[in-house]
Protein backbone atom coordinates (compact mmCIF):
# COMPACT_ATOMS: atom_id res chain seq x y z
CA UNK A 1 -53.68 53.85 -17.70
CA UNK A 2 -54.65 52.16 -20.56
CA UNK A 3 -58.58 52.16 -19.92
CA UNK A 4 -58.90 55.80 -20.28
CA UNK A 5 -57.90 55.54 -24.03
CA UNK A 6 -60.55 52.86 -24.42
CA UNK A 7 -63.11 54.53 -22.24
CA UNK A 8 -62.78 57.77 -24.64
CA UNK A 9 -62.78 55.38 -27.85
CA UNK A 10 -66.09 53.64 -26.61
CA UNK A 11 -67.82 56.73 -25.79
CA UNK A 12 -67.41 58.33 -29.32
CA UNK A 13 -67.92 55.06 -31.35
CA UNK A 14 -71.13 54.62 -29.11
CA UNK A 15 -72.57 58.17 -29.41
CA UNK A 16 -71.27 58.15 -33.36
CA UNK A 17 -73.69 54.98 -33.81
CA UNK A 18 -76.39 55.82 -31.54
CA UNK A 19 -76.55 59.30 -33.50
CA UNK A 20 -76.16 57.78 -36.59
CA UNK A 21 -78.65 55.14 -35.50
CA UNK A 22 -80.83 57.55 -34.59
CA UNK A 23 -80.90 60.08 -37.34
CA UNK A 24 -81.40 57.21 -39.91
CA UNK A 25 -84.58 56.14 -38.39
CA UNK A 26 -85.90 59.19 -38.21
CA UNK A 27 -85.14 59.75 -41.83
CA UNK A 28 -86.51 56.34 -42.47
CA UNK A 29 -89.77 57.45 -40.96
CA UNK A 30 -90.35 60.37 -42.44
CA UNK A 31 -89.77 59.00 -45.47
CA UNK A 32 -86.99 61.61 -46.35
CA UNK A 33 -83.93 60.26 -48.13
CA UNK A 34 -80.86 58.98 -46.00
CA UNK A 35 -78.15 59.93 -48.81
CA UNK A 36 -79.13 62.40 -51.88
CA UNK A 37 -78.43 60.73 -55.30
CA UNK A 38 -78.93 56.82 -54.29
CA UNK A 39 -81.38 54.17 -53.78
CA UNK A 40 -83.38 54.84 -50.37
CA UNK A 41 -83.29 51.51 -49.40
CA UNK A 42 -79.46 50.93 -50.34
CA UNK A 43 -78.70 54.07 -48.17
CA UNK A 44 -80.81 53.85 -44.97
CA UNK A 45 -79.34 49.85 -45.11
CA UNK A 46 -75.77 50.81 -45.40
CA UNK A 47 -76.25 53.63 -42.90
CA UNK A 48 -77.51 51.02 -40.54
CA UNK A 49 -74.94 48.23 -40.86
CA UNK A 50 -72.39 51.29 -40.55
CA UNK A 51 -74.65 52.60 -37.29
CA UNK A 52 -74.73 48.63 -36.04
CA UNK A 53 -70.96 48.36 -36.90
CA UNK A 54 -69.69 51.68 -34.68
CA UNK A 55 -71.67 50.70 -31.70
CA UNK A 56 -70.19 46.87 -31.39
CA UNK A 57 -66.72 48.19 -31.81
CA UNK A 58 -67.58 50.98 -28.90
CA UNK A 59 -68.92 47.98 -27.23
CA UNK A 60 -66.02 46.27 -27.79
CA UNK A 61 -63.20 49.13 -26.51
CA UNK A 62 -65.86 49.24 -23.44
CA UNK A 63 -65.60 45.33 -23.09
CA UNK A 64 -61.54 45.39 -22.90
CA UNK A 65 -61.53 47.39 -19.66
């Protein structure tokens, strides 16, 4: 019973990242401004080591199964 805690856990850590992922790029290469206030290339890198981050750990729930 436990993998359908982790299976739920690894879905929304994957699609949080992938989105996240996925709106950062496209931000990136539009060459619009990730966060409003701070340095572009401070914010589109933290959004992406934040992106990278949530989709190992989804990874990882998925890997526990």
């Amino acid at each position: 019973m436990e993998s359908g805690p982790a299976i739920f856990a690894g879905l929304v850590f994957a699609l949080f990242g992938g989105g996240l992922l996925a709106w950062t790029a496209a931000r990136v290469r539009h060459r619009e401004p990730v966060a409003h206030g701070v340095s572009p290339v401070a914010s589109a890198t933290l959004a992406t080591v934040a992106a990278l981050l949530t989709l190992a750990l989804g990874a990882w729930c998925f890997s526990g199964l």
